[in-house]
PDB file of N, CA and C in Angstrom:
ATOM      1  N   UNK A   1     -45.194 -86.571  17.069  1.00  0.00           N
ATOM      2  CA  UNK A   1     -45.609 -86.084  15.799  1.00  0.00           C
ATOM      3  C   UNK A   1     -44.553 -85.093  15.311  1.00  0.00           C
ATOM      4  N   UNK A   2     -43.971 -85.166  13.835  1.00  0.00           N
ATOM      5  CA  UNK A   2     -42.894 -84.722  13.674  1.00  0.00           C
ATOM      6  C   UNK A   2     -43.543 -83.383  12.505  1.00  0.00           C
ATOM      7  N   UNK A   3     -43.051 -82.146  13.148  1.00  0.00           N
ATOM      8  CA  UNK A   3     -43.749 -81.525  11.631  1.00  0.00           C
ATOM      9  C   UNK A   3     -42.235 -80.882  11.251  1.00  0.00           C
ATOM     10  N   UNK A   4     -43.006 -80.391  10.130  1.00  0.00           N
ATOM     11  CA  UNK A   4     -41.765 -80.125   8.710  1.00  0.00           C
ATOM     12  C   UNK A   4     -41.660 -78.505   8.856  1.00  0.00           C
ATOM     13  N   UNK A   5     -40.230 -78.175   8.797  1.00  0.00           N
ATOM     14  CA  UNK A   5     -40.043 -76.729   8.223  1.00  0.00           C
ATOM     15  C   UNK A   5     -40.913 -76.020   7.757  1.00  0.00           C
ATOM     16  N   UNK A   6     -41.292 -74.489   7.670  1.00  0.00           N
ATOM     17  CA  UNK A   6     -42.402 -74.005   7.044  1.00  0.00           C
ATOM     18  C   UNK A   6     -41.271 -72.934   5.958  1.00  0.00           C
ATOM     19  N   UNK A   7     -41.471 -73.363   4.601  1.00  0.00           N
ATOM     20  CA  UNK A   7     -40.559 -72.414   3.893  1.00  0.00           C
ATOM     21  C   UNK A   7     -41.107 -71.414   3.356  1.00  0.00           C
ATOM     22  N   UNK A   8     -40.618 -70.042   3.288  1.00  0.00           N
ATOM     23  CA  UNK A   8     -41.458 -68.853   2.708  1.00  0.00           C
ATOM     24  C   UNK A   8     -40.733 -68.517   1.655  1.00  0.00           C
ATOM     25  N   UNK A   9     -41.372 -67.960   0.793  1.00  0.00           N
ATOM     26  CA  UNK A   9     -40.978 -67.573  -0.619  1.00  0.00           C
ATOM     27  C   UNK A   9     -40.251 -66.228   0.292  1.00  0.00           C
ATOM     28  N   UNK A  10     -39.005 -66.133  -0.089  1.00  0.00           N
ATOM     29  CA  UNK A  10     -38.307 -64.364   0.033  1.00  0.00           C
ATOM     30  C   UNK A  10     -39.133 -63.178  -1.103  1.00  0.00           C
ATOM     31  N   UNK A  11     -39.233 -62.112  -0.710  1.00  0.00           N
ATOM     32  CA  UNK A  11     -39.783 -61.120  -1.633  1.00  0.00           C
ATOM     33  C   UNK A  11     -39.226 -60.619  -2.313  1.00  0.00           C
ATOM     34  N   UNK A  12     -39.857 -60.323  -3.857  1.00  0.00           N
ATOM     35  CA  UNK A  12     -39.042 -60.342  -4.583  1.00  0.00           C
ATOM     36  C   UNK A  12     -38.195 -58.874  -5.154  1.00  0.00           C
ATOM     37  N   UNK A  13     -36.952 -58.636  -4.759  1.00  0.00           N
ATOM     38  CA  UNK A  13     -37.327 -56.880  -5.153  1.00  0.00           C
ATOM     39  C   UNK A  13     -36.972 -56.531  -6.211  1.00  0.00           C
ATOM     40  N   UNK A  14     -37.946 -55.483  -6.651  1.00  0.00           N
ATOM     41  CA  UNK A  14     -37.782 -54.798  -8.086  1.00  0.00           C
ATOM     42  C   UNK A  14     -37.197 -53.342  -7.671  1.00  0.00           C
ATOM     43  N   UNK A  15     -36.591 -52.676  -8.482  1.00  0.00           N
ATOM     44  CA  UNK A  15     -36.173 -51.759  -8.861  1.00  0.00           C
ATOM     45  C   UNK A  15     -36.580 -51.074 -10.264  1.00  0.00           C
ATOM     46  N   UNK A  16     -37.173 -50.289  -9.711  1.00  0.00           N
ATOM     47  CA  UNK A  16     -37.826 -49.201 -10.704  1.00  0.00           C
ATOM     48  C   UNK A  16     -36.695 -47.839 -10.542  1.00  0.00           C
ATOM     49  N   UNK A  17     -36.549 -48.071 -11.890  1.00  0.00           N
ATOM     50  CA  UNK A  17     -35.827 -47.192 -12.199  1.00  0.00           C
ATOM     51  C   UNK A  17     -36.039 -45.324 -12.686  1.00  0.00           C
ATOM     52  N   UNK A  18     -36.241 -44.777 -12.460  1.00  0.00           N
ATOM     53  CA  UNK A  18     -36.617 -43.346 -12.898  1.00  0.00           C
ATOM     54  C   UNK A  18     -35.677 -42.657 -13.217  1.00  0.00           C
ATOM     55  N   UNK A  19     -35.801 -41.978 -13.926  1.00  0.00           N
ATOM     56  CA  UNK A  19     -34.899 -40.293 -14.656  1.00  0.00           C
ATOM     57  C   UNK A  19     -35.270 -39.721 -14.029  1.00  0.00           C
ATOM     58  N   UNK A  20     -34.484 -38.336 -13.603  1.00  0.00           N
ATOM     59  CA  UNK A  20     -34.628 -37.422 -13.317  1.00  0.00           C
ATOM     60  C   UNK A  20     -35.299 -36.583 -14.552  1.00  0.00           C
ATOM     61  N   UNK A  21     -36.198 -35.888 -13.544  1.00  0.00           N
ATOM     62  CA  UNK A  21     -36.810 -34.593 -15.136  1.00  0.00           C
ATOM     63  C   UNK A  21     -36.095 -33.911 -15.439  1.00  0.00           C
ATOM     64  N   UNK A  22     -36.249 -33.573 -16.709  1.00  0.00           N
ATOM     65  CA  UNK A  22     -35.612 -32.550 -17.084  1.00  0.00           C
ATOM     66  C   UNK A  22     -36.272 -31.163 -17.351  1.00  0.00           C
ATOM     67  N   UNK A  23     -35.687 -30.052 -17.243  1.00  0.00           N
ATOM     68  CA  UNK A  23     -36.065 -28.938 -17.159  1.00  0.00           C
ATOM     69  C   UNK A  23     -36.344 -27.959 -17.842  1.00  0.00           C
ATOM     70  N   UNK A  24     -36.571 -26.799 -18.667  1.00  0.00           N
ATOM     71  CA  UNK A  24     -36.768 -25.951 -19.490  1.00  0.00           C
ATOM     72  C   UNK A  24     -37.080 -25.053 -19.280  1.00  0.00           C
ATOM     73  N   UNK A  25     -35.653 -24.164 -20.334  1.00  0.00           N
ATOM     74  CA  UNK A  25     -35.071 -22.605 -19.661  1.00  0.00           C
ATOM     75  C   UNK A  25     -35.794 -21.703 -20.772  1.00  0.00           C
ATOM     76  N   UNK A  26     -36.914 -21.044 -20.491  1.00  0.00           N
ATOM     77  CA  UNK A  26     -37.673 -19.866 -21.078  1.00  0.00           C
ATOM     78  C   UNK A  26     -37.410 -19.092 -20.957  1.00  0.00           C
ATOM     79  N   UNK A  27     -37.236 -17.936 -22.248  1.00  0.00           N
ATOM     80  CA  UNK A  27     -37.102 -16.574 -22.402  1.00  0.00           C
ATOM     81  C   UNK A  27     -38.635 -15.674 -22.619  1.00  0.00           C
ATOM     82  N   UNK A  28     -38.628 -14.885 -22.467  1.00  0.00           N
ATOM     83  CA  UNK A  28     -39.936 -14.579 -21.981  1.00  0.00           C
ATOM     84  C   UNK A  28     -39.663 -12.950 -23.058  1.00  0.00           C
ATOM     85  N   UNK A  29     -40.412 -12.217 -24.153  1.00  0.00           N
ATOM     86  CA  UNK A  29     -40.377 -10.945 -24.408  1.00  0.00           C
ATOM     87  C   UNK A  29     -40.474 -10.025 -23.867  1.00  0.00           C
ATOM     88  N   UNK A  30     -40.142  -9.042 -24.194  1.00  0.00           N
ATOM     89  CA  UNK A  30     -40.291  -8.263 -23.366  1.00  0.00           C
ATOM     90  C   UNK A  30     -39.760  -6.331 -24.033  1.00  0.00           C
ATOM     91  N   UNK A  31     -40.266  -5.285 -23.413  1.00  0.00           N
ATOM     92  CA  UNK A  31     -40.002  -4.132 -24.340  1.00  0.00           C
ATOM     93  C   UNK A  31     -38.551  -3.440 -24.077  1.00  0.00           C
ATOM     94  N   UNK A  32     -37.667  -3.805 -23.426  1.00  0.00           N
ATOM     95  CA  UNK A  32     -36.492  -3.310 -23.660  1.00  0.00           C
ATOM     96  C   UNK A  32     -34.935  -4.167 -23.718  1.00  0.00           C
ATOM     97  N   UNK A  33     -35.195  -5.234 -24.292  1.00  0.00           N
ATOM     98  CA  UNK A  33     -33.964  -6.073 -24.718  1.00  0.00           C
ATOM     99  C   UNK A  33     -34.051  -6.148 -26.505  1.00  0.00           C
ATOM    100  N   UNK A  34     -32.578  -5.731 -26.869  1.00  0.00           N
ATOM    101  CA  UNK A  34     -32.943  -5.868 -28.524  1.00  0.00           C
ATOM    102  C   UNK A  34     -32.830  -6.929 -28.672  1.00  0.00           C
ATOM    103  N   UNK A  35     -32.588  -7.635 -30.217  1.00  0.00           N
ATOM    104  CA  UNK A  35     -32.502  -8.988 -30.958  1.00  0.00           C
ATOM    105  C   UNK A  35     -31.015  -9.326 -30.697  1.00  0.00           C
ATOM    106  N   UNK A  36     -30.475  -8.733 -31.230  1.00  0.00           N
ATOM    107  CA  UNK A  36     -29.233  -8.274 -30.582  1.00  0.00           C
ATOM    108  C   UNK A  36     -28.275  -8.744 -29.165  1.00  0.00           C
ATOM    109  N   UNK A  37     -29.070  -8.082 -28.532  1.00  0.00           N
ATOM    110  CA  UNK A  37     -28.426  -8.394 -26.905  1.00  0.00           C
ATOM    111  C   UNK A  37     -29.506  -9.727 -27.106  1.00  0.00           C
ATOM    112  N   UNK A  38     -30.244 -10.318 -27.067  1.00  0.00           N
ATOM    113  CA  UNK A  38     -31.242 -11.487 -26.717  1.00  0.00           C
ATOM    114  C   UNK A  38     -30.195 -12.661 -27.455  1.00  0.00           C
ATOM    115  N   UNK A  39     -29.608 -12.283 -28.975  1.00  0.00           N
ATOM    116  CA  UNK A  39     -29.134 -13.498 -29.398  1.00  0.00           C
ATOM    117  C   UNK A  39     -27.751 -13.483 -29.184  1.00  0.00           C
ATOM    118  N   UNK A  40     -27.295 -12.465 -28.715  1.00  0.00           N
ATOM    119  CA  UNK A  40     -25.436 -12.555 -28.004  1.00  0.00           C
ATOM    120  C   UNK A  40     -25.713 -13.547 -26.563  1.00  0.00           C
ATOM    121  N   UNK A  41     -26.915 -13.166 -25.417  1.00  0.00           N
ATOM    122  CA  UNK A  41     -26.946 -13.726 -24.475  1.00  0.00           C
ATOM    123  C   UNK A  41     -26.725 -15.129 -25.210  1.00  0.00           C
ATOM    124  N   UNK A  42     -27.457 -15.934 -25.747  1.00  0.00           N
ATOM    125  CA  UNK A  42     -28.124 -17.420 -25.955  1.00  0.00           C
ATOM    126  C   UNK A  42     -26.783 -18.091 -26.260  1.00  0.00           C
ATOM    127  N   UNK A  43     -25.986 -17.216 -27.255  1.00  0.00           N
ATOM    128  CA  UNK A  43     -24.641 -17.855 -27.699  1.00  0.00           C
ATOM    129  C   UNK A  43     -23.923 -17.654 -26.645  1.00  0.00           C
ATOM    130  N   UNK A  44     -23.809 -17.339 -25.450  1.00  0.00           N
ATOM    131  CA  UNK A  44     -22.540 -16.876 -24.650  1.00  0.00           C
ATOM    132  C   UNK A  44     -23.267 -17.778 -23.571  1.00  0.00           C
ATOM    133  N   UNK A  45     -24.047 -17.797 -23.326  1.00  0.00           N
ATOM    134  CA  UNK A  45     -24.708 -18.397 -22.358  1.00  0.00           C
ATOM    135  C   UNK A  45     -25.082 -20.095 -22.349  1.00  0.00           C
ATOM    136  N   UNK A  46     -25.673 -20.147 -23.422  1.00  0.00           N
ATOM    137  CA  UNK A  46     -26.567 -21.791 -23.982  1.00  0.00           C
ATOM    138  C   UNK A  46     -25.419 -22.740 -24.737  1.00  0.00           C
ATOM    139  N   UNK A  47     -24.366 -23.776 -24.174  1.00  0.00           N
ATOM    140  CA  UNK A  47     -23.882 -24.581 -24.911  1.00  0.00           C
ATOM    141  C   UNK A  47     -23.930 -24.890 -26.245  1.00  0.00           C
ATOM    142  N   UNK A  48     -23.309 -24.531 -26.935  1.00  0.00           N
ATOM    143  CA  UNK A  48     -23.439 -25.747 -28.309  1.00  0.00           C
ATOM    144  C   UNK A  48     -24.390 -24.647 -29.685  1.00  0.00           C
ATOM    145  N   UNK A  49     -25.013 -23.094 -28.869  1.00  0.00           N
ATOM    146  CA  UNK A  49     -25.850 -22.363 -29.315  1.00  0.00           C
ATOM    147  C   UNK A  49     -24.999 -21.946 -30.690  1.00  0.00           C
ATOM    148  N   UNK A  50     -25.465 -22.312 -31.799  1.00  0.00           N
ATOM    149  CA  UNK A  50     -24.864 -21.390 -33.057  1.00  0.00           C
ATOM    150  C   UNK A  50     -25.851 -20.341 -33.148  1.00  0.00           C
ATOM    151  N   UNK A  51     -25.099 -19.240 -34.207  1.00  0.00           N
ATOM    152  CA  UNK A  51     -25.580 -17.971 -34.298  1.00  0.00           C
ATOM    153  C   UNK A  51     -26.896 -18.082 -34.789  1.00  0.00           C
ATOM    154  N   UNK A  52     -27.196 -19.049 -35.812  1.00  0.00           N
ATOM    155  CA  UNK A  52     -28.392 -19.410 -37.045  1.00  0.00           C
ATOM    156  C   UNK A  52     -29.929 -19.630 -35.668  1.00  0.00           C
ATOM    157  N   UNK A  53     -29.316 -20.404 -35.278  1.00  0.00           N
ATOM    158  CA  UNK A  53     -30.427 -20.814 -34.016  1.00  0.00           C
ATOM    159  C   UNK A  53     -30.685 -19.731 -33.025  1.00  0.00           C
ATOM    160  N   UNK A  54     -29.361 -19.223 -32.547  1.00  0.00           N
ATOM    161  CA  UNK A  54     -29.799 -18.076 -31.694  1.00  0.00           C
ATOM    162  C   UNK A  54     -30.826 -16.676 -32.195  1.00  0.00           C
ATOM    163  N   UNK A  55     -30.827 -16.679 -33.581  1.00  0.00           N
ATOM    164  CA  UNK A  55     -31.954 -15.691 -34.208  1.00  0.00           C
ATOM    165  C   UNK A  55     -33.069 -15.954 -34.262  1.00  0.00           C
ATOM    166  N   UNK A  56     -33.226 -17.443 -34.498  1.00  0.00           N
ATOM    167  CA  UNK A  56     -34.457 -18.269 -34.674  1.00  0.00           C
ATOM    168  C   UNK A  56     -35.391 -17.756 -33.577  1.00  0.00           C
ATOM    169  N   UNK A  57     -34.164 -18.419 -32.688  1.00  0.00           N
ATOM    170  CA  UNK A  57     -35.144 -18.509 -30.774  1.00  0.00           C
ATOM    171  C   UNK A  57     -35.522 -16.860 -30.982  1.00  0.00           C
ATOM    172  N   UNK A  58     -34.396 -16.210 -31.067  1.00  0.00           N
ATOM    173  CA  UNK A  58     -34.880 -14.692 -30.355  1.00  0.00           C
ATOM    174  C   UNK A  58     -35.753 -14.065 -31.554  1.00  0.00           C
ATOM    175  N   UNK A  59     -36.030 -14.663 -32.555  1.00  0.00           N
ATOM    176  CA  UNK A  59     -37.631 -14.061 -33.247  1.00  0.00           C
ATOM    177  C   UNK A  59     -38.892 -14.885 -33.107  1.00  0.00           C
ATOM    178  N   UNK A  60     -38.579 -16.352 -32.245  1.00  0.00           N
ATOM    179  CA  UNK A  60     -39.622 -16.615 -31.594  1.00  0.00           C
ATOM    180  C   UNK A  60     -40.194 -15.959 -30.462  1.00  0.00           C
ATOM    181  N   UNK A  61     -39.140 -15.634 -29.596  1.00  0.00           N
ATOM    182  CA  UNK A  61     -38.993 -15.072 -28.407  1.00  0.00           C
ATOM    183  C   UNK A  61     -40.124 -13.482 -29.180  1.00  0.00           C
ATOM    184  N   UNK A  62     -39.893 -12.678 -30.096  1.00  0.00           N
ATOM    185  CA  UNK A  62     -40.749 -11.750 -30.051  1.00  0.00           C
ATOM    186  C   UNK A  62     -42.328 -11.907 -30.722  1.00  0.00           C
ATOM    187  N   UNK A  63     -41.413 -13.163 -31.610  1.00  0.00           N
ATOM    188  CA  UNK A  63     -43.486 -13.226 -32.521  1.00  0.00           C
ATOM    189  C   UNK A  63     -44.050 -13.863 -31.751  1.00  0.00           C
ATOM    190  N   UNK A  64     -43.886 -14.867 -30.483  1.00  0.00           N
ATOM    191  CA  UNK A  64     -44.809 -15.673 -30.126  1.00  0.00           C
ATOM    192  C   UNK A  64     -44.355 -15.609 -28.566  1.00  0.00           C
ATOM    193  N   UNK A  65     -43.945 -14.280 -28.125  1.00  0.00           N
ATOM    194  CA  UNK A  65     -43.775 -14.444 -26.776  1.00  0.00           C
ATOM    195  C   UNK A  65     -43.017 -14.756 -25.682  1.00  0.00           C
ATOM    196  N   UNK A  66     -42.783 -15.950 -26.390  1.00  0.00           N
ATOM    197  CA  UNK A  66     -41.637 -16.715 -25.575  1.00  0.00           C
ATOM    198  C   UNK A  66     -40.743 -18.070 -26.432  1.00  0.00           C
ATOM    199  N   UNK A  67     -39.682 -18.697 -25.936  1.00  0.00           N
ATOM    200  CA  UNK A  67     -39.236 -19.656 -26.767  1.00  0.00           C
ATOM    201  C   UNK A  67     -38.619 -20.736 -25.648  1.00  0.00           C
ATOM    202  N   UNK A  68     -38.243 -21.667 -25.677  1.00  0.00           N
ATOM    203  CA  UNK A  68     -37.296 -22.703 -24.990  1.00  0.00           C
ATOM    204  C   UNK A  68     -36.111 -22.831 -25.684  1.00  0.00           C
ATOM    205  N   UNK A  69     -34.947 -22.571 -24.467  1.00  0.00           N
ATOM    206  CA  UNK A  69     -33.877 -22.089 -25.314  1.00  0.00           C
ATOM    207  C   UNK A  69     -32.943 -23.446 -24.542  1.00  0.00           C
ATOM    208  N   UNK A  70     -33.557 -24.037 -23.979  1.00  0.00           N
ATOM    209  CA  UNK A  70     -32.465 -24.956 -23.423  1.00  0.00           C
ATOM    210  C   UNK A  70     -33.278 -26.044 -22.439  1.00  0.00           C
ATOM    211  N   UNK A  71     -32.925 -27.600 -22.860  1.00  0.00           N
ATOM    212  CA  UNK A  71     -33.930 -28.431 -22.014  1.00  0.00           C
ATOM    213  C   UNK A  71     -32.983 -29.611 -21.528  1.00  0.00           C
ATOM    214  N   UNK A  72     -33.312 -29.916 -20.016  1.00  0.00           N
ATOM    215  CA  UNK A  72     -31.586 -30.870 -19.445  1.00  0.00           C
ATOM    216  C   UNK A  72     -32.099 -30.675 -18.547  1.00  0.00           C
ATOM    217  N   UNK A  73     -31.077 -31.277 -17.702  1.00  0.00           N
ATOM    218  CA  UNK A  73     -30.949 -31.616 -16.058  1.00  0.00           C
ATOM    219  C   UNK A  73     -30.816 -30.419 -15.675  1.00  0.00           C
ATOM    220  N   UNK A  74     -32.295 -30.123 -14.204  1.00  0.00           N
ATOM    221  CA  UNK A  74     -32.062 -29.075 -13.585  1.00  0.00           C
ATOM    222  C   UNK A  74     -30.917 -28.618 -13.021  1.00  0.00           C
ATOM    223  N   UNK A  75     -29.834 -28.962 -12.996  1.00  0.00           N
ATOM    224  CA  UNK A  75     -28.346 -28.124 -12.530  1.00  0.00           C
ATOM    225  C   UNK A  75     -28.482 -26.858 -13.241  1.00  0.00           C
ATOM    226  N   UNK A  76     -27.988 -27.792 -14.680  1.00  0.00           N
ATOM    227  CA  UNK A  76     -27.900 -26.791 -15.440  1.00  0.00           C
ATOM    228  C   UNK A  76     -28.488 -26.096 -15.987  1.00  0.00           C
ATOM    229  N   UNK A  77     -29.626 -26.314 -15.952  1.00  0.00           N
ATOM    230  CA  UNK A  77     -30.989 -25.555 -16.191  1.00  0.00           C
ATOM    231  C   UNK A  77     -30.988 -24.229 -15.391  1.00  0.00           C
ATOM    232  N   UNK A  78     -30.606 -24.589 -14.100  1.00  0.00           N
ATOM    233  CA  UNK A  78     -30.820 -23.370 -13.124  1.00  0.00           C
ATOM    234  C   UNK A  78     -29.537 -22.572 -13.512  1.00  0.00           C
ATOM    235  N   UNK A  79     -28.686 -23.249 -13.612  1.00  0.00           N
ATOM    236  CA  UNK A  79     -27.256 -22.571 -13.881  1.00  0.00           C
ATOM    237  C   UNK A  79     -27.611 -21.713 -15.077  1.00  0.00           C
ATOM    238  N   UNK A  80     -27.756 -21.800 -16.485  1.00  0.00           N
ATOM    239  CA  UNK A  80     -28.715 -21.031 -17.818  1.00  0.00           C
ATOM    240  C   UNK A  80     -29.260 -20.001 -16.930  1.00  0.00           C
ATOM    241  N   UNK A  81     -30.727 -20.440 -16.600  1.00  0.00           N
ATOM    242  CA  UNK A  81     -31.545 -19.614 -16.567  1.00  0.00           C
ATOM    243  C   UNK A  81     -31.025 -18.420 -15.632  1.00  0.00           C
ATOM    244  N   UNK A  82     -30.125 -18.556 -14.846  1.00  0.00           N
ATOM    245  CA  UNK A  82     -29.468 -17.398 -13.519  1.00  0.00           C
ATOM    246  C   UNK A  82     -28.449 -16.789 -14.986  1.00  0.00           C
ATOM    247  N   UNK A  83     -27.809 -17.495 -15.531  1.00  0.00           N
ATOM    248  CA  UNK A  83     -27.109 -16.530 -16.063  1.00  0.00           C
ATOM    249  C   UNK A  83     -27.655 -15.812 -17.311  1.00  0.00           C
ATOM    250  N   UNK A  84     -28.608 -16.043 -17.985  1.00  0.00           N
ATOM    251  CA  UNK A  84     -29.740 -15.388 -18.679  1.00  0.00           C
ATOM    252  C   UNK A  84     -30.257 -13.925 -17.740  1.00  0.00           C
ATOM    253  N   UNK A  85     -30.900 -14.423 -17.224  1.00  0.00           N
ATOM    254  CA  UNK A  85     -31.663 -13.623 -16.391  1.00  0.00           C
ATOM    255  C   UNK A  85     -30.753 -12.186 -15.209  1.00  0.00           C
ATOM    256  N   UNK A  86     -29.341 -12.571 -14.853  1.00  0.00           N
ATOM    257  CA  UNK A  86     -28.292 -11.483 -14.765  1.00  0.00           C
ATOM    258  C   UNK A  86     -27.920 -11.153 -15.960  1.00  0.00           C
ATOM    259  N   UNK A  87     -27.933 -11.300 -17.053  1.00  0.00           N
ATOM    260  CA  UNK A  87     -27.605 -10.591 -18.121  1.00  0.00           C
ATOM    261  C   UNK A  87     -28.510  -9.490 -18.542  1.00  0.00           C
ATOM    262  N   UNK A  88     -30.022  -9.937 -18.148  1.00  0.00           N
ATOM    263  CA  UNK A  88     -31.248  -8.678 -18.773  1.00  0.00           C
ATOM    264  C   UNK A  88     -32.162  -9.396 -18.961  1.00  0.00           C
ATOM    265  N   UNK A  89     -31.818 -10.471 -19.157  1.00  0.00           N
ATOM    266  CA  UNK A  89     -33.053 -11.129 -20.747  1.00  0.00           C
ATOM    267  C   UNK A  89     -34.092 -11.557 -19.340  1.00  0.00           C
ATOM    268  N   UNK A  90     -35.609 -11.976 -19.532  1.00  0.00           N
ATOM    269  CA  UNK A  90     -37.031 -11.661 -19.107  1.00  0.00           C
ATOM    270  C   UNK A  90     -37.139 -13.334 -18.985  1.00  0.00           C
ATOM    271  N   UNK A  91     -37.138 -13.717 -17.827  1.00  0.00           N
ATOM    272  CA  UNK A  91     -37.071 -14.951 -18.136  1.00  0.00           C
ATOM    273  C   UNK A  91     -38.148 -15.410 -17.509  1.00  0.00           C
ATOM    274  N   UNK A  92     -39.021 -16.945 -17.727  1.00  0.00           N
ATOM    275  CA  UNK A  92     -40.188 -17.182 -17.224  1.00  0.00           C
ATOM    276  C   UNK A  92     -39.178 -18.931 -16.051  1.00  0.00           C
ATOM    277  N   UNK A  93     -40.156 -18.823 -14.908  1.00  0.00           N
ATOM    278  CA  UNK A  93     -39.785 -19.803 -14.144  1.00  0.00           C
ATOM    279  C   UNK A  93     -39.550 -21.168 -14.641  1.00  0.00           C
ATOM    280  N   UNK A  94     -38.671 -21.462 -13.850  1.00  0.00           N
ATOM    281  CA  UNK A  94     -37.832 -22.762 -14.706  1.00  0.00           C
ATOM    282  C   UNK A  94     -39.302 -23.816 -14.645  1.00  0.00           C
ATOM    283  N   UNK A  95     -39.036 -25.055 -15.845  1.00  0.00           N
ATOM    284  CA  UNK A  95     -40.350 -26.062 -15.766  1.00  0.00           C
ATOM    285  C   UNK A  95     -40.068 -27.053 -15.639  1.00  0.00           C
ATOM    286  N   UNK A  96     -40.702 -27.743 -15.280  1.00  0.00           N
ATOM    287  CA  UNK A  96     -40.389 -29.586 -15.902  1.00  0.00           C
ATOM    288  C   UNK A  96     -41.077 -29.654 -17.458  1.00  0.00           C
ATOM    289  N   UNK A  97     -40.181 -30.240 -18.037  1.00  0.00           N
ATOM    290  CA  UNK A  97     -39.923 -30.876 -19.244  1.00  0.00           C
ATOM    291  C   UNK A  97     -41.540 -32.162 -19.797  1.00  0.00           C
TER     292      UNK A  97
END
């Protein structure tokens, strides 16, 4: 009695692809940083930051507490927020996005 090969389907693989999260660098208010030093940090610190925006953030930063001043790949996220935060400015723990 002759039997036949047994053929199996191979499995099939997928690749799921994911992003990395991205992160978001908070400034946090606070009673002894002026507008001033808050919007020199953002421009010296935050890529690409013009002056117009850096006032924006830092009068969000006092009417409402806090602002997001920068959202990306945690490298550089952490990289921001360390150099924010050695400068003075009140910073709240880095997030996912």
């Amino acid at each position: 009695m002759a039997t036949s090969p047994t053929v199996t389907k191979e499995k099939e693989s997928k690749v799921i692809k994911k992003l990395y999260p991205n992160y978001k660098v908070i400034v946090l208010n606070d009673d002894f940083n002026t507008f001033k030093h808050v919007s020199e940090c953002l421009m010296k610190y935050i890529p690409g930051m013009t002056s117009d925006r850096a006032w924006e953030l830092t009068n969000q930063v006092h009417f409402e507490g806090q602002a997001i001043v920068w959202v990306g790949p945690q490298e550089q996220a952490e990289l921001y927020h360390l150099q924010l935060k050695r400068a003075g400015l009140t910073m709240a723990p880095l997030e996912k996005a």
